[in-house]
C-alpha atoms as a PDB file:
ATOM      1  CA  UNK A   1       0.000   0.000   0.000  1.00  0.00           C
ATOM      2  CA  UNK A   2       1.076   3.396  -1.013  1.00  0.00           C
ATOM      3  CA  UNK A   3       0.382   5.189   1.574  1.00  0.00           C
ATOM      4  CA  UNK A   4       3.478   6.167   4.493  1.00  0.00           C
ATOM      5  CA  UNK A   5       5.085   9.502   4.196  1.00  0.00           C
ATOM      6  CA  UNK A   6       8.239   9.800   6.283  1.00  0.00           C
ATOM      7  CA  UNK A   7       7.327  12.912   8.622  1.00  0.00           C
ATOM      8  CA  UNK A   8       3.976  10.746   9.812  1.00  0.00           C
ATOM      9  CA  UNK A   9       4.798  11.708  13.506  1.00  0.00           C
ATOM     10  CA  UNK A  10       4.169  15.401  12.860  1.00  0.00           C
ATOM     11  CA  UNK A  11       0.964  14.555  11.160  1.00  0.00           C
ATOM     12  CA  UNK A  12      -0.105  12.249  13.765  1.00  0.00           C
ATOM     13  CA  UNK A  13       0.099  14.636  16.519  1.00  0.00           C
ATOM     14  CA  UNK A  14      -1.960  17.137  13.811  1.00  0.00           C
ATOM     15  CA  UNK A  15      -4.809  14.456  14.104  1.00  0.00           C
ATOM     16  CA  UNK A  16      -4.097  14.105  18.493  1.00  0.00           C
ATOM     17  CA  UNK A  17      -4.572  17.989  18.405  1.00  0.00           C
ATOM     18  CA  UNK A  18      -7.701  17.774  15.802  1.00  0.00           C
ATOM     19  CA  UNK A  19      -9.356  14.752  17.459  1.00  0.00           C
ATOM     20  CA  UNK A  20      -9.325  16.638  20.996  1.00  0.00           C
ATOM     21  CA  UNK A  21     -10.834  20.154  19.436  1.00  0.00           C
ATOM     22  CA  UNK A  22     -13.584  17.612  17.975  1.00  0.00           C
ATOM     23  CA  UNK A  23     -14.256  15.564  21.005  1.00  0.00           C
ATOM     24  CA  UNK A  24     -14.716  19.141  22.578  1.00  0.00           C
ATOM     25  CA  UNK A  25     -17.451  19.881  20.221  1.00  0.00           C
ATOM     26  CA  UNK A  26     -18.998  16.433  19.597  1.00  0.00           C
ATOM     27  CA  UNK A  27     -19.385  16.448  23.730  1.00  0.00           C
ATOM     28  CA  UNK A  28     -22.329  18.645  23.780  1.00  0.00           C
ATOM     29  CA  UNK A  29     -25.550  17.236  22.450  1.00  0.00           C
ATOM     30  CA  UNK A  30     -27.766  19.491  20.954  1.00  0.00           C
ATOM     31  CA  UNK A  31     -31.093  20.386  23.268  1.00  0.00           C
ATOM     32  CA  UNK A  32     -33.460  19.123  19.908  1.00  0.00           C
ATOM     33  CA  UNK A  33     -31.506  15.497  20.092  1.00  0.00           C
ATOM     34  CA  UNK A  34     -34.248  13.412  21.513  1.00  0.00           C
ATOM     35  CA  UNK A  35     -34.690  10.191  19.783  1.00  0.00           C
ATOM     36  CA  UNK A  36     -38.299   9.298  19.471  1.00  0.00           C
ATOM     37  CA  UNK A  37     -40.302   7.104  17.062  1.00  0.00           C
ATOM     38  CA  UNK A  38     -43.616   6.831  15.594  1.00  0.00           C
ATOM     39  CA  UNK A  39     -45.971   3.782  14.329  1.00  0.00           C
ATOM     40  CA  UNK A  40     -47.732   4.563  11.591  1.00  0.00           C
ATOM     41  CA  UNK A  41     -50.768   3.070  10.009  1.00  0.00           C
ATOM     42  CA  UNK A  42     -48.890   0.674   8.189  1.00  0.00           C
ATOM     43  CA  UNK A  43     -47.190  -0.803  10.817  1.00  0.00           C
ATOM     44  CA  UNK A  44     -43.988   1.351  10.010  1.00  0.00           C
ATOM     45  CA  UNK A  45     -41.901   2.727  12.588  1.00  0.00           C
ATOM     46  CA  UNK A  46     -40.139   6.619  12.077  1.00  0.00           C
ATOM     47  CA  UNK A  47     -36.971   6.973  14.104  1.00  0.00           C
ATOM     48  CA  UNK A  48     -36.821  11.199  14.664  1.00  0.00           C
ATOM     49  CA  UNK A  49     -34.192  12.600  15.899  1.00  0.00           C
ATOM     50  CA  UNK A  50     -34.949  16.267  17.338  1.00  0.00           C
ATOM     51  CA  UNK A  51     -38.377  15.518  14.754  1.00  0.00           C
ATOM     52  CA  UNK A  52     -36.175  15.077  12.110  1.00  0.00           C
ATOM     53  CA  UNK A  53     -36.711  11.894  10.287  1.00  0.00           C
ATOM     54  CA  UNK A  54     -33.651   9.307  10.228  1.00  0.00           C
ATOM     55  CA  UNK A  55     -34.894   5.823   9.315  1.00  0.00           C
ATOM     56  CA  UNK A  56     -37.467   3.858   9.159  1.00  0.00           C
ATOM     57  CA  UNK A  57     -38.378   0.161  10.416  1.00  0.00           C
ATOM     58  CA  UNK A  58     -40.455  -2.032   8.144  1.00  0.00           C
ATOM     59  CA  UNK A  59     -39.550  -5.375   9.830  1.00  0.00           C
ATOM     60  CA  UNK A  60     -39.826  -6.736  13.680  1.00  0.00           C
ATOM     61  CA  UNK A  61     -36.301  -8.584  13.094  1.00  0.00           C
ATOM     62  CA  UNK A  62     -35.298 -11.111  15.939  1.00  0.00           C
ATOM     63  CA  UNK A  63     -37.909  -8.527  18.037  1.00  0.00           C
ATOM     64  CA  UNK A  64     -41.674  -8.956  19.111  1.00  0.00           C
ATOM     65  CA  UNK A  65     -42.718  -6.167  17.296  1.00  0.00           C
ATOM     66  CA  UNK A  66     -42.037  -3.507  15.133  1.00  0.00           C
ATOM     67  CA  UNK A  67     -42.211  -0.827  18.241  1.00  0.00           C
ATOM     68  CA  UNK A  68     -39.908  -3.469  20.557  1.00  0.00           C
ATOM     69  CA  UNK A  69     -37.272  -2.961  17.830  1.00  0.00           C
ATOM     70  CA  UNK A  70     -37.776   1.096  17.206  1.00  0.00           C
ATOM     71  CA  UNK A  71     -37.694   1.111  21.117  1.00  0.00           C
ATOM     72  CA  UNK A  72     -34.352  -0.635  21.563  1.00  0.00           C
ATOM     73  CA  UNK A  73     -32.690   1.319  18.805  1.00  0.00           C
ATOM     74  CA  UNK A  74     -34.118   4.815  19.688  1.00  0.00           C
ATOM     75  CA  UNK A  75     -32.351   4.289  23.494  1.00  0.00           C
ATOM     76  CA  UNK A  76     -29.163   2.975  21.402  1.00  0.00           C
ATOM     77  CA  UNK A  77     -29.098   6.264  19.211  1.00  0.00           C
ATOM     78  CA  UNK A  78     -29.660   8.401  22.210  1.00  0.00           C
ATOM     79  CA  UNK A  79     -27.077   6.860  24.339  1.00  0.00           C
ATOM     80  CA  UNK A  80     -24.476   7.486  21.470  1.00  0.00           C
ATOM     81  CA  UNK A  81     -25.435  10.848  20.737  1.00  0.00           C
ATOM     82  CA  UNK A  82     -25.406  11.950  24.401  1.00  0.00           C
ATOM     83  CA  UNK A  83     -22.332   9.718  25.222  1.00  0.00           C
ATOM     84  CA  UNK A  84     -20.172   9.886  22.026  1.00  0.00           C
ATOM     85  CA  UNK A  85     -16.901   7.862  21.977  1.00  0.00           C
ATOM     86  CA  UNK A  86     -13.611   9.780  22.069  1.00  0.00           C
ATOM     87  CA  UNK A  87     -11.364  10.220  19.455  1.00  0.00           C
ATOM     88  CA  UNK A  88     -10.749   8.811  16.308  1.00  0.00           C
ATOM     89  CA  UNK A  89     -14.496   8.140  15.369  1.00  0.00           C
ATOM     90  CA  UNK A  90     -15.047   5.114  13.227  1.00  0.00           C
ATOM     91  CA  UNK A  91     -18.432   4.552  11.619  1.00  0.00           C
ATOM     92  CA  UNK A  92     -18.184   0.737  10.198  1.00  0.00           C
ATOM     93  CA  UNK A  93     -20.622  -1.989   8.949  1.00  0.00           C
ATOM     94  CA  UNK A  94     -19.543  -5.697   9.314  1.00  0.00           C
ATOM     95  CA  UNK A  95     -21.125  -8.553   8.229  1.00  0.00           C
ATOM     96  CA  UNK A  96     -22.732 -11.249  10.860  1.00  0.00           C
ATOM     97  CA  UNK A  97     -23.604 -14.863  10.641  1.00  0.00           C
ATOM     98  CA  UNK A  98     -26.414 -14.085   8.481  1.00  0.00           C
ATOM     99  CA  UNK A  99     -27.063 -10.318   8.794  1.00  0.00           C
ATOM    100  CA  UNK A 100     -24.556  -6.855   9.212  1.00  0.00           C
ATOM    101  CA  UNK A 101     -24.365  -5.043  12.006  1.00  0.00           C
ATOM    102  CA  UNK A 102     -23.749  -1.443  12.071  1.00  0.00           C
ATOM    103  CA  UNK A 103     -20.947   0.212  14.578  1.00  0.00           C
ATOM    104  CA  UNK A 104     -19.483   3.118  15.957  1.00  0.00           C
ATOM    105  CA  UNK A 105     -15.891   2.526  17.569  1.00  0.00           C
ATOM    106  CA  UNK A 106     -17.086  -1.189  18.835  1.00  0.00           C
ATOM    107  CA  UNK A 107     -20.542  -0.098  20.029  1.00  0.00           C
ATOM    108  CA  UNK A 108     -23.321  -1.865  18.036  1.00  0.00           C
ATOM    109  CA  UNK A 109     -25.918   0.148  16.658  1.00  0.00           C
ATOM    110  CA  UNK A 110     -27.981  -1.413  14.657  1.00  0.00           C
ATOM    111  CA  UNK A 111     -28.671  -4.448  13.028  1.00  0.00           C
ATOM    112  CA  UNK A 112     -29.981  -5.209   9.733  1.00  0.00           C
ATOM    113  CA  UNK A 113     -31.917  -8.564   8.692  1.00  0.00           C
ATOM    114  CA  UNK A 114     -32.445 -10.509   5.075  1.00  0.00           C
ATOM    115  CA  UNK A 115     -36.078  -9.193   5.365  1.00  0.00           C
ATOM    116  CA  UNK A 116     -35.036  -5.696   6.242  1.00  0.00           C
ATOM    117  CA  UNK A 117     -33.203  -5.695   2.603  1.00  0.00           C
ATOM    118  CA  UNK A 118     -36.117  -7.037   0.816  1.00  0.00           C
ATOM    119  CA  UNK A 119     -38.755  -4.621   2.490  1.00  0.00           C
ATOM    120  CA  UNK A 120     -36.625  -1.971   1.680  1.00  0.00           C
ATOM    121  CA  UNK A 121     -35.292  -3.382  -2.045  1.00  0.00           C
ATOM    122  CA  UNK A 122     -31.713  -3.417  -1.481  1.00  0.00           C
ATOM    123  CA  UNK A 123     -29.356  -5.812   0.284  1.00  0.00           C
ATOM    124  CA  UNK A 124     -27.932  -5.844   3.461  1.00  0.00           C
ATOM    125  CA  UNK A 125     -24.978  -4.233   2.909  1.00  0.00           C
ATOM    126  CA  UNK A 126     -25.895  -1.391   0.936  1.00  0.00           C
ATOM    127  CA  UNK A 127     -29.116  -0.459   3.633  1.00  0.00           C
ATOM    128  CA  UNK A 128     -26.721  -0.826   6.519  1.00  0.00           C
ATOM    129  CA  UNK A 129     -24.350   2.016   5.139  1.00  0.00           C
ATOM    130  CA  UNK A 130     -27.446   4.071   3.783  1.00  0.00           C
ATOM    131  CA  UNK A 131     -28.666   3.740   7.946  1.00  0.00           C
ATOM    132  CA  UNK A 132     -25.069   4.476   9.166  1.00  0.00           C
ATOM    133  CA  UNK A 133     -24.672   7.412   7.293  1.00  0.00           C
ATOM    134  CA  UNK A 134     -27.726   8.895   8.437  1.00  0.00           C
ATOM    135  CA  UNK A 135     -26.817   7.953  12.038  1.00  0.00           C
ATOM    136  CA  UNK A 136     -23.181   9.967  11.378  1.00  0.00           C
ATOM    137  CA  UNK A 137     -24.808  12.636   9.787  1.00  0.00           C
ATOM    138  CA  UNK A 138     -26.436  13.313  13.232  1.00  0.00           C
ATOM    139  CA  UNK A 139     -23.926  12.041  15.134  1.00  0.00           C
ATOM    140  CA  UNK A 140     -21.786  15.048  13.537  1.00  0.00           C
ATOM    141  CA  UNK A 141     -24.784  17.414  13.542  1.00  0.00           C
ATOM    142  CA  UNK A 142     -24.382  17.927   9.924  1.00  0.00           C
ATOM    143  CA  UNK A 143     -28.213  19.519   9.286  1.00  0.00           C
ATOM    144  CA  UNK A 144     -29.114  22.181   6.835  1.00  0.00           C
ATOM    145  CA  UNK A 145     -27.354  24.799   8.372  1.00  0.00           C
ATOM    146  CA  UNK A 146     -24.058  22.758   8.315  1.00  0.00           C
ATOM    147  CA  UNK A 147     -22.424  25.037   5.808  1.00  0.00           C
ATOM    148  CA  UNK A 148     -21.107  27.606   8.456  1.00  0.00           C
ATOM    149  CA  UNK A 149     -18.816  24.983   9.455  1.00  0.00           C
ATOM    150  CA  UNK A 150     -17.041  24.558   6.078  1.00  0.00           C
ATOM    151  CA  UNK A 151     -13.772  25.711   6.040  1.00  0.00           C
ATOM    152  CA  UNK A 152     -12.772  24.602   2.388  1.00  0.00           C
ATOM    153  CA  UNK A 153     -14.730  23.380  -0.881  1.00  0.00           C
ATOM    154  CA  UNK A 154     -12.830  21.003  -3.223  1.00  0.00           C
ATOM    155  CA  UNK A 155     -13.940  19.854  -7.032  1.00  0.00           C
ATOM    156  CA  UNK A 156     -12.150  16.643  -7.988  1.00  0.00           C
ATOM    157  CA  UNK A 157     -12.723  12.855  -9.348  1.00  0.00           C
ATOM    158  CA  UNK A 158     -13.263  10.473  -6.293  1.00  0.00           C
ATOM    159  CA  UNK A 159     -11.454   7.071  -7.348  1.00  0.00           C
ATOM    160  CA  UNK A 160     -12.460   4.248  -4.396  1.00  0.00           C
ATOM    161  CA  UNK A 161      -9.949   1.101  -2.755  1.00  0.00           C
ATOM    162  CA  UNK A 162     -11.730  -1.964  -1.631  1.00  0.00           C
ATOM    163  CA  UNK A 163     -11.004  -5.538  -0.607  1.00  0.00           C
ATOM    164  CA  UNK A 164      -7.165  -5.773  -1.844  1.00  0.00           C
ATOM    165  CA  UNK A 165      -6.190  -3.418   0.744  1.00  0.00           C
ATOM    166  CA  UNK A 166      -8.512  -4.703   3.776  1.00  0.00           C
ATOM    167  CA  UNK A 167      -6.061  -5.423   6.833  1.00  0.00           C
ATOM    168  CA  UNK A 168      -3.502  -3.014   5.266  1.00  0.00           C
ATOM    169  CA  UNK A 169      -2.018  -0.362   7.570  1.00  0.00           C
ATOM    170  CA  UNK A 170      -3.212   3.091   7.023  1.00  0.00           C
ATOM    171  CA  UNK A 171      -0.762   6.378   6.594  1.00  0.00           C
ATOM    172  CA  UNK A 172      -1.827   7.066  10.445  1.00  0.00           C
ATOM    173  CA  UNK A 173      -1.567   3.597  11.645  1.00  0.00           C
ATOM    174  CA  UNK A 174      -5.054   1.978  11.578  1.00  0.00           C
ATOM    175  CA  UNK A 175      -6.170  -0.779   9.802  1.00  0.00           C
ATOM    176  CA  UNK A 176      -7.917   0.168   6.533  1.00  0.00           C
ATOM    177  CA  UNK A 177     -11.331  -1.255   6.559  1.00  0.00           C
ATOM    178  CA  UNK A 178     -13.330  -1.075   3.115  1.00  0.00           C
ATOM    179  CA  UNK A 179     -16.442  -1.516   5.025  1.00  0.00           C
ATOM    180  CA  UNK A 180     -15.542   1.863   7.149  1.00  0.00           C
ATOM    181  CA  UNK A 181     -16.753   5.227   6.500  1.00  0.00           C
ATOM    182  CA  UNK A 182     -13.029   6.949   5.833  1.00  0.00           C
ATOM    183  CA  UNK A 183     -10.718   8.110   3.100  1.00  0.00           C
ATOM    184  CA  UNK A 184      -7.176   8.783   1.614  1.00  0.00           C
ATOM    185  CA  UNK A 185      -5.645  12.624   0.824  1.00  0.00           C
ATOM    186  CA  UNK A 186      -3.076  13.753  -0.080  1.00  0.00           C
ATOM    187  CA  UNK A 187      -2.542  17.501   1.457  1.00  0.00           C
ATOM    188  CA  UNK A 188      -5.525  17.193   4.628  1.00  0.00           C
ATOM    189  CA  UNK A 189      -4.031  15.652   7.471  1.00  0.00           C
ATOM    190  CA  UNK A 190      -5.721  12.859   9.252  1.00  0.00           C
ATOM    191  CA  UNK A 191      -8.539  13.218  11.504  1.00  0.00           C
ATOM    192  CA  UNK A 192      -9.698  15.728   9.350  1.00  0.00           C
ATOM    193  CA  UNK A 193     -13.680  15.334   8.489  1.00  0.00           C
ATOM    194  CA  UNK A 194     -14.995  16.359   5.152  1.00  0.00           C
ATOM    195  CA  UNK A 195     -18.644  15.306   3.546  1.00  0.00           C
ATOM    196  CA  UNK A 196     -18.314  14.465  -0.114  1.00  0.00           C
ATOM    197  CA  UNK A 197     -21.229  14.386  -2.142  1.00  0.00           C
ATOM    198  CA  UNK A 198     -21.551  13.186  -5.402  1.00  0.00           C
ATOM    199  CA  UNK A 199     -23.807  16.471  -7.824  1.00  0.00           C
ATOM    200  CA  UNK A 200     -25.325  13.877 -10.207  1.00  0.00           C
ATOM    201  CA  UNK A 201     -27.511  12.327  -7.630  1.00  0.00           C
ATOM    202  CA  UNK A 202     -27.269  14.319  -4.778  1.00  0.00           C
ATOM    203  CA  UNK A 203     -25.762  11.670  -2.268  1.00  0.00           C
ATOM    204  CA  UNK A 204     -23.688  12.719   0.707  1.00  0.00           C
ATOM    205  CA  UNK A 205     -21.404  10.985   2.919  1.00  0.00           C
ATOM    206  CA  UNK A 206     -19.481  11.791   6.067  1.00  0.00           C
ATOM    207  CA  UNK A 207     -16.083  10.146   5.973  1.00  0.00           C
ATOM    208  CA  UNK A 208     -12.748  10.813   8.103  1.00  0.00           C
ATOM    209  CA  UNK A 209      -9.458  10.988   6.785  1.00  0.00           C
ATOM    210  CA  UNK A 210      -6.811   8.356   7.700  1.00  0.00           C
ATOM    211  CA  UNK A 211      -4.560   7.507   4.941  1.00  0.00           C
ATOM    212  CA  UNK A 212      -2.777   9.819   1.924  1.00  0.00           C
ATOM    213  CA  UNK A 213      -3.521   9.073  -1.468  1.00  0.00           C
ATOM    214  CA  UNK A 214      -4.826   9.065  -4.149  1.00  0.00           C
ATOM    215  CA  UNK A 215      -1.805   7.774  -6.664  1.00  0.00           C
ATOM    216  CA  UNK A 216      -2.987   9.688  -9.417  1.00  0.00           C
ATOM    217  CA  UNK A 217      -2.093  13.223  -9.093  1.00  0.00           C
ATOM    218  CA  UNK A 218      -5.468  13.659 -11.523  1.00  0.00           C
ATOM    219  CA  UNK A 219      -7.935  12.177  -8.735  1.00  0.00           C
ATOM    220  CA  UNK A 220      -8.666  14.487  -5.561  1.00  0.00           C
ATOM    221  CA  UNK A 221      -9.775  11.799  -3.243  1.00  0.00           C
ATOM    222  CA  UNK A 222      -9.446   8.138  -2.584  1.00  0.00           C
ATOM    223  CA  UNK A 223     -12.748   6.945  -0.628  1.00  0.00           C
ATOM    224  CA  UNK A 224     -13.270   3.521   1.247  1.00  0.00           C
ATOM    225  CA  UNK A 225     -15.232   1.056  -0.250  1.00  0.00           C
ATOM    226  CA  UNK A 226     -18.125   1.650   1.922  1.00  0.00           C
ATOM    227  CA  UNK A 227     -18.137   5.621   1.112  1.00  0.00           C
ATOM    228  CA  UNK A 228     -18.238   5.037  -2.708  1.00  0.00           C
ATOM    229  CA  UNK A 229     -21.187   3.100  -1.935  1.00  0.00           C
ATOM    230  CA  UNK A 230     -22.601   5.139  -0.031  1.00  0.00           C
ATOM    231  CA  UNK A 231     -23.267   7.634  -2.703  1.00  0.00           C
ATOM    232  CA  UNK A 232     -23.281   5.413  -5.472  1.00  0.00           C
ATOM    233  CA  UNK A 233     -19.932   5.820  -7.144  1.00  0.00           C
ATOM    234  CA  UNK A 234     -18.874   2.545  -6.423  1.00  0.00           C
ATOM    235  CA  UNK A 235     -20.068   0.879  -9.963  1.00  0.00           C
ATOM    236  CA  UNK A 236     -18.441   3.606 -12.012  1.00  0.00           C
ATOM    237  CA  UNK A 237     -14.823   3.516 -10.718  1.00  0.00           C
ATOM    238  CA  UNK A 238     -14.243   7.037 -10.753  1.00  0.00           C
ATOM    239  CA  UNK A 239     -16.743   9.963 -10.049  1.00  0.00           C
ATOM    240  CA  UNK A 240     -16.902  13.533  -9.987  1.00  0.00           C
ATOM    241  CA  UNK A 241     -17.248  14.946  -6.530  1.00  0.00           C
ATOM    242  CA  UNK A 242     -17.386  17.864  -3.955  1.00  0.00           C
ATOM    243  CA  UNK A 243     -15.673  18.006  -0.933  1.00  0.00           C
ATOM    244  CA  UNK A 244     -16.471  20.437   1.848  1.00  0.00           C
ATOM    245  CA  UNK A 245     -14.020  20.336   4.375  1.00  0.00           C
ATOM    246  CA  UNK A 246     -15.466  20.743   8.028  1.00  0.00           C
ATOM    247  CA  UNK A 247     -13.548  22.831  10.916  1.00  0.00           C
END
């Protein structure tokens, strides 16, 4: 893997003095971050966070019910928002014996089931990261008004590095993960968090930067597996996206 540079110490305590200025901020939970649901007519269950819709639960899963399971996940989400995990912040899917599980640094979230994926017309995989990313989304408070907190805007091609580089170590030490919500660059130090969102279908995802790259000097950003996914580059190899840089 391409990705050591020889001064990594310097950069490393960049991402110690980055990860403490975020824990700062990610340690107060907004006063509209209750996590409530609602049972609709058709059985369905609407996660709200603050009344802002998140997800919704079709199936009853290993549960009793569709509420049981809304229940258990609503105290999950608000235990993570109000008690979010210090620093570095990984958002990760894995796959189970039989379904995937969603995390954040070790803590199961969420799990999702074969009939979750049919209810929903997608597989297991793909609904898992489409759920996580809301989660992180507001996990990292990134609403409407999330703009303010942009610091940089970049233009670029996003190219995307999957399962030959799974157990690889990263530029700042970690194991690379394709199923993880991070990415490679070459000039923003690690720890840094940027959204990238892809302008021909309007996709977003929230990924952290852990490793340098991209090879090409033509491609702006190298994004996990999961990421390309997540807003539907994967397929296409290489995809035309914007990256707002967050302070």
């Amino acid at each position: 893997m391409h990705r050591s540079k020889p001064d990594i110490c310097s950069f490393l305590k960049i991402a110690w003095i980055t990860g403490i200025v975020l824990f700062a901020f990610l340690g107060t939970t907004s006063v509209d971050a209750a996590v409530t649901f609602n049972e609709n007519s058709n059985g369905v269950a609407e996660i709200s966070v603050g009344g802002r819709l998140m997800l919704r639960i079709r199936d009853t899963g290993p549960y009793s019910s569709v509420s049981e399971r809304a229940s258990v996940l609503c105290e999950v989400l608000e235990d993570l928002l109000s008690n979010p995990p210090s620093d570095p912040v990984t958002f990760y899917v894995s796959r189970e014996n039989g379904y995937v599980s969603a995390h954040c640094n070790g803590r199961k979230i969420l799990s999702v089931y074969p009939e979750d994926g049919q209810s929903n017309n997608s597989n297991m995989i793909e609904l898992a990261l489409y759920w996580l990313n809301r989660i992180q989304m507001e996990f990292y408070q990134l609403r409407s008004s999330y703009q303010s907190r942009v610091s940089q805007k970049l233009e670029g091609e996003a190219s995307w590095y999957g399962y030959k580089f799974e157990g690889n170590l990263t530029a700042c030490g970690e194991i690379y993960d394709p199923y993880a919500f991070t990415a490679a660059h070459r000039s923003l130090p690690p720890g840094t968090l940027v959204v990238v969102s892809n302008p021909e279908n309007g996709r977003k995802v929230v990924v952290r930067i852990n490793d340098w790259g991209p090879n090409k000097t033509s491609r702006e950003i190298d994004l996990s597996m999961a990421a390309a996914k997540a807003i539907d580059s994967k397929e296409e190899g290489v995809t035309t996206v914007v990256i707002e840089v967050l302070e």
